[in-house]
C-alpha atoms as a PDB file:
ATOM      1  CA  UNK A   1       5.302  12.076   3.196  1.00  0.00           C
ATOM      2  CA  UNK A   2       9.277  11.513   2.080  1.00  0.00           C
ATOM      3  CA  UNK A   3      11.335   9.213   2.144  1.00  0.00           C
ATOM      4  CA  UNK A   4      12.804  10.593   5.811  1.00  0.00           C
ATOM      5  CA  UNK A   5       9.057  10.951   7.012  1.00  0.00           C
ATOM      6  CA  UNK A   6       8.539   7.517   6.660  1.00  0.00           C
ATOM      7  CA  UNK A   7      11.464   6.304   7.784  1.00  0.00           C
ATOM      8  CA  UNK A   8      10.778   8.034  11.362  1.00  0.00           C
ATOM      9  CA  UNK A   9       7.530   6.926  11.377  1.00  0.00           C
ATOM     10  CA  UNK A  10       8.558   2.901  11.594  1.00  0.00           C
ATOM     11  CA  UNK A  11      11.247   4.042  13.800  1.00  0.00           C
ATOM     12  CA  UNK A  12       8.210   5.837  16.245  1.00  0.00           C
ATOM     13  CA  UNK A  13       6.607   2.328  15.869  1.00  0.00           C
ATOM     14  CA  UNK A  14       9.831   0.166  17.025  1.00  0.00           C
ATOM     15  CA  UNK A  15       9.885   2.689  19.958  1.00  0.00           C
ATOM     16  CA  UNK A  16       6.620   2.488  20.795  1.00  0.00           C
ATOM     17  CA  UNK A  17       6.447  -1.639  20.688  1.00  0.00           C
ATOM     18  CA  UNK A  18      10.057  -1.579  22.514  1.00  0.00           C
ATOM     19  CA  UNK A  19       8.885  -0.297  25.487  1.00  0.00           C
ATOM     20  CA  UNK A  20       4.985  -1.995  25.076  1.00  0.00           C
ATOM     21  CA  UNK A  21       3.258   1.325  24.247  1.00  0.00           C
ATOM     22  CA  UNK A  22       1.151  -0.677  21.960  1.00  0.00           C
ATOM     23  CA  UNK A  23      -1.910   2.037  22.011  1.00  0.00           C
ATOM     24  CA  UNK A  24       0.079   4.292  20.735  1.00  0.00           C
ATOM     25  CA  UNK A  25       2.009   1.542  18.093  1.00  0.00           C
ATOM     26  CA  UNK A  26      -1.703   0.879  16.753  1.00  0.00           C
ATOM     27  CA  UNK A  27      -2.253   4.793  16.464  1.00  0.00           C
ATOM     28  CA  UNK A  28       0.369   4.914  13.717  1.00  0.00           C
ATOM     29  CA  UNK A  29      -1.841   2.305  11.460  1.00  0.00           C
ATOM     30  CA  UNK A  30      -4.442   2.913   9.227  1.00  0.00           C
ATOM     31  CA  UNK A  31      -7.819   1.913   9.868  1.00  0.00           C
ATOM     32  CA  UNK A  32      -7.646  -0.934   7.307  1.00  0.00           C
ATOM     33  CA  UNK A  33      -3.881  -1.862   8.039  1.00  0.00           C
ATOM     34  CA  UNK A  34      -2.939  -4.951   5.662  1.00  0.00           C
ATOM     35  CA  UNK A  35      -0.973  -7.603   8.263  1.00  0.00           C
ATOM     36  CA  UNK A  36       0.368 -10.180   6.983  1.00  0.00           C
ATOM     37  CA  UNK A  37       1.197 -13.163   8.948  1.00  0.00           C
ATOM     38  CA  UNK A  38       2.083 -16.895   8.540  1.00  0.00           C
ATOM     39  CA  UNK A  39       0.224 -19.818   9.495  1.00  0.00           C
ATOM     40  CA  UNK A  40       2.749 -21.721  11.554  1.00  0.00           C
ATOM     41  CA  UNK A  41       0.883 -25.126  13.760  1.00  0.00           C
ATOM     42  CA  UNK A  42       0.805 -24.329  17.481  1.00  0.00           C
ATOM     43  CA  UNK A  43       1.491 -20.936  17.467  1.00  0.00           C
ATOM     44  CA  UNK A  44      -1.993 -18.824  18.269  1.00  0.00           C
ATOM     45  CA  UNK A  45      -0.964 -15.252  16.530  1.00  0.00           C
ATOM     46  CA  UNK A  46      -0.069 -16.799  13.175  1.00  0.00           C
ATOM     47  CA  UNK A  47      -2.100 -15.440  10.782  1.00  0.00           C
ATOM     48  CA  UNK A  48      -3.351 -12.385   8.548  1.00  0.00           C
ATOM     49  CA  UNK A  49      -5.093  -9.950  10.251  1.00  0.00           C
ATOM     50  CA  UNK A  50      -6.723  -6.835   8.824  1.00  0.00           C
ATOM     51  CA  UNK A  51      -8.110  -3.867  10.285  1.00  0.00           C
ATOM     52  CA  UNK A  52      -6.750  -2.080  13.192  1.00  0.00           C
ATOM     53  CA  UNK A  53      -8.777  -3.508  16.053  1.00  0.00           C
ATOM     54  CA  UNK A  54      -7.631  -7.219  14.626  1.00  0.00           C
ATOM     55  CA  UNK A  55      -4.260  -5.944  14.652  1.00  0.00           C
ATOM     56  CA  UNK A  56      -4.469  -4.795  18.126  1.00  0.00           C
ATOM     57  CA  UNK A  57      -5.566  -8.584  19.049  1.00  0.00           C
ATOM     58  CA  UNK A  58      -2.392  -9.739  17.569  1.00  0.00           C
ATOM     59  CA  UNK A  59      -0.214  -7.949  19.953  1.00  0.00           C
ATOM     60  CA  UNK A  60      -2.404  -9.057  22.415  1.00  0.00           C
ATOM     61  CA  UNK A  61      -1.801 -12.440  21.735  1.00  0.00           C
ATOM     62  CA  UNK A  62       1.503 -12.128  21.238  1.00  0.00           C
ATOM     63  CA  UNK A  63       2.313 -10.974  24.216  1.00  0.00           C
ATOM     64  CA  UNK A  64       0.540 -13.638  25.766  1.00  0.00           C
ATOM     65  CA  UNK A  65       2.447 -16.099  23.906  1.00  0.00           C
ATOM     66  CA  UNK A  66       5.713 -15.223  24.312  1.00  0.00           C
ATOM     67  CA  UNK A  67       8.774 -12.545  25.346  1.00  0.00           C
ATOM     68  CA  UNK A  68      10.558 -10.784  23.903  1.00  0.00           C
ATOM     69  CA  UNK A  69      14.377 -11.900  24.786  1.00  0.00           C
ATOM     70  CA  UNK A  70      16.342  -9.617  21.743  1.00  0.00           C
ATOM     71  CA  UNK A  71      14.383  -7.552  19.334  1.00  0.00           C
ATOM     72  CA  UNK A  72      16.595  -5.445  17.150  1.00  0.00           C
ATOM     73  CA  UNK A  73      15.413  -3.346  14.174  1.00  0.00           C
ATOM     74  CA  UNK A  74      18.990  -3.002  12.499  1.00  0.00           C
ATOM     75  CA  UNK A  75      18.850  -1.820   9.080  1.00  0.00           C
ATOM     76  CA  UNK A  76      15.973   0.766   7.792  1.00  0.00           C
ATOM     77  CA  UNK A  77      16.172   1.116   3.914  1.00  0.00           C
ATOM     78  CA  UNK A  78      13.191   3.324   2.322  1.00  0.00           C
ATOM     79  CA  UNK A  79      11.819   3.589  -1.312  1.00  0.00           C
ATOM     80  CA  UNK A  80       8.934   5.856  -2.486  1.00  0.00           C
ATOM     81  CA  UNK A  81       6.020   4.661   0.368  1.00  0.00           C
ATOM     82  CA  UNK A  82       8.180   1.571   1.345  1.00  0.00           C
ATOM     83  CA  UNK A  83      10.352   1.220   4.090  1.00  0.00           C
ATOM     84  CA  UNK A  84      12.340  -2.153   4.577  1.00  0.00           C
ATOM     85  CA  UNK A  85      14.131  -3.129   7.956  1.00  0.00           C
ATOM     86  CA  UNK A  86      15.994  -6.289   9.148  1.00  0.00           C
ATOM     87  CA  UNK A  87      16.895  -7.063  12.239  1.00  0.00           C
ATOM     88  CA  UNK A  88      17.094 -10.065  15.377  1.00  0.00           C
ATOM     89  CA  UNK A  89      14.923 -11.397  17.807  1.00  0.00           C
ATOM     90  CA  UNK A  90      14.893 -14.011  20.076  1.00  0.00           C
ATOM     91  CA  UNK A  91      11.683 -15.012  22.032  1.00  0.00           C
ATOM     92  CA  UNK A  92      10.898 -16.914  25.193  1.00  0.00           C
ATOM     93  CA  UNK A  93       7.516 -19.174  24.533  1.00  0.00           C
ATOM     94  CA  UNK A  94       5.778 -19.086  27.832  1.00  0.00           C
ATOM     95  CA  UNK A  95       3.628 -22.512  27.494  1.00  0.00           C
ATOM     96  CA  UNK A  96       7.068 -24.466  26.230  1.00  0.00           C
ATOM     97  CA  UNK A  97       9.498 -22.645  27.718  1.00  0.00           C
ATOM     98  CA  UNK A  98      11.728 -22.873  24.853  1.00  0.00           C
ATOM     99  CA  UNK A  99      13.391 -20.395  23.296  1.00  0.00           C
ATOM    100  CA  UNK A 100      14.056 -19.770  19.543  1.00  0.00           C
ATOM    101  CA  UNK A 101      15.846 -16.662  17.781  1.00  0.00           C
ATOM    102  CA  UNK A 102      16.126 -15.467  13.937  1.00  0.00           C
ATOM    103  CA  UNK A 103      16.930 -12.803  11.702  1.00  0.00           C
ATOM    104  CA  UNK A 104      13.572 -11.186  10.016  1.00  0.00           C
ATOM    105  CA  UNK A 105      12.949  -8.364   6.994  1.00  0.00           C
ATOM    106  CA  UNK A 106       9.906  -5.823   8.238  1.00  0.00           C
ATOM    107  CA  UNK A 107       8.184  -4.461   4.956  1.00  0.00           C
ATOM    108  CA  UNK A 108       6.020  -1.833   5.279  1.00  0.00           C
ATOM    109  CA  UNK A 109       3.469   0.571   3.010  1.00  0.00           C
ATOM    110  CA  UNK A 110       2.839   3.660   4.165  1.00  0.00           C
ATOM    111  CA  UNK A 111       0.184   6.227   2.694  1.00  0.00           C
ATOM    112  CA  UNK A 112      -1.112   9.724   4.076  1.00  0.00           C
ATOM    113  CA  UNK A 113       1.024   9.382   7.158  1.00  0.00           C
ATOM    114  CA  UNK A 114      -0.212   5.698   8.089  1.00  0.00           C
ATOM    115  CA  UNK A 115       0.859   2.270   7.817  1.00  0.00           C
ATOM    116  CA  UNK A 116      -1.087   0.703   4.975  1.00  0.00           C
ATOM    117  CA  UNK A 117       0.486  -2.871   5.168  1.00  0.00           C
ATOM    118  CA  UNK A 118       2.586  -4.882   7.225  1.00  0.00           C
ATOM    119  CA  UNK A 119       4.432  -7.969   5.861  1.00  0.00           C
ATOM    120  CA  UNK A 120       7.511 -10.031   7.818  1.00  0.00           C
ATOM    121  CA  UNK A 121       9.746 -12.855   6.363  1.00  0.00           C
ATOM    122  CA  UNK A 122      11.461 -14.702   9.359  1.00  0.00           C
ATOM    123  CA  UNK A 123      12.414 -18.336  10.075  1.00  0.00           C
ATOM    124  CA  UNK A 124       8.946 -20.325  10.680  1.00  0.00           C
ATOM    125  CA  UNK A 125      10.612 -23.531  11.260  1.00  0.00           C
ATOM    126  CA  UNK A 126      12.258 -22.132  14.141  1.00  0.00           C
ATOM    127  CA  UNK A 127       9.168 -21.069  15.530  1.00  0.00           C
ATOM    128  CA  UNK A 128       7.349 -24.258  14.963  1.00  0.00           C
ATOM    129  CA  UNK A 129       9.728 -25.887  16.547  1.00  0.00           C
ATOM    130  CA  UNK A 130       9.469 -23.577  20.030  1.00  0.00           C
ATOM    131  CA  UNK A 131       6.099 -23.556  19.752  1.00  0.00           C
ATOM    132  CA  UNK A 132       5.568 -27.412  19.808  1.00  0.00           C
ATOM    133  CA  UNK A 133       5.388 -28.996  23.484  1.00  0.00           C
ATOM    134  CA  UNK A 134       8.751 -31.161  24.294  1.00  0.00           C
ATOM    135  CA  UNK A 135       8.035 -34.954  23.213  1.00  0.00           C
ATOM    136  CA  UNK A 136       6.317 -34.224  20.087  1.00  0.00           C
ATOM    137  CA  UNK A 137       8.360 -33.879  16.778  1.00  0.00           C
ATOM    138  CA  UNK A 138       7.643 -31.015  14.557  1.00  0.00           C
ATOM    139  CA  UNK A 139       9.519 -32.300  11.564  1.00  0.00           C
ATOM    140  CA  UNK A 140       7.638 -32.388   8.643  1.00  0.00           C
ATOM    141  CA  UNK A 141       6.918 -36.473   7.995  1.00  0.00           C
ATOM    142  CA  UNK A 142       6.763 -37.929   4.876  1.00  0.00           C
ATOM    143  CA  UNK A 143       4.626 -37.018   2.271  1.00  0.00           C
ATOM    144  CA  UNK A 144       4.539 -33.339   4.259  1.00  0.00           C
ATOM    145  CA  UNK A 145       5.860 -30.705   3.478  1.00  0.00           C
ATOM    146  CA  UNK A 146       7.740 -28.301   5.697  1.00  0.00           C
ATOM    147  CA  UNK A 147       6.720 -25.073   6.792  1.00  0.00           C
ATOM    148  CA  UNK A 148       8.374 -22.469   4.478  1.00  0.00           C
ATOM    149  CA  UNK A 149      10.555 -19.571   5.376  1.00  0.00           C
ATOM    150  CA  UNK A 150       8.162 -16.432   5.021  1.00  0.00           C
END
């Protein structure tokens, strides 16, 4: 595939998450899609996953998690089989109730038409900090260190 090729194929994927078509989102991966998460305390979808089905229980948990306030792909810059977009969310947690937003950078491998690898950089403090119930203090105490911006 080009360079235009893959670009529409991340753009097909926004689409399809946008409006919760996540069947067809997970038809776009490879069978051994490469996604890589962050291990951030209290929130239940933070992690690697690998393989298509474990990717499909990632959305799933997601979803049950939180909603989706803002999500905005805004930038899509491609590279040979990479394709690199930035954009904005904002998300409701449903067990806090709190809110949290953040810029993020998507980075994604594609190879014979499929996405190989899935890696996101956003604020993890920020969702930390949603994610942990009212009362409790998520700063990092002493002699810990904080969680760091992936």
């Amino acid at each position: 595939m080009d360079i235009q090729q893959n670009k529409d194929l991340v753009g097909r994927g926004y689409q399809a998450f946008q409006s919760g078509n996540i069947e067809e989102l997970l038809q776009l991966f490879a069978d051994d899609i490469e996604w890589m998460g962050s291990e951030i305390d209290n929130v239940p979808f933070s992690r690697d996953y690998h393989g298509k089905q474990d990717v499909a229980q990632f959305f799933a948990q997601l979803n049950q998690a939180q909603e989706a306030q803002r999500f905005e792909p805004r930038e899509m810059i491609a590279e040979g089989d990479r394709v690199v977009v930035t954009g904005y969310a904002k998300w409701n947690v449903r067990a806090t109730g709190k809110s949290y937003e953040y810029p993020w950078v998507h980075l994604f491998t594609i190879r014979d038409g499929k996405v190989t690898r899935f890696e996101q950089f956003f604020d993890t403090a920020a969702t930390r900090d949603a994610y942990t119930p009212a009362g409790i203090s998520s700063m990092a105490g002493a002699g810990e260190a904080a969680a760091p911006l992936h």
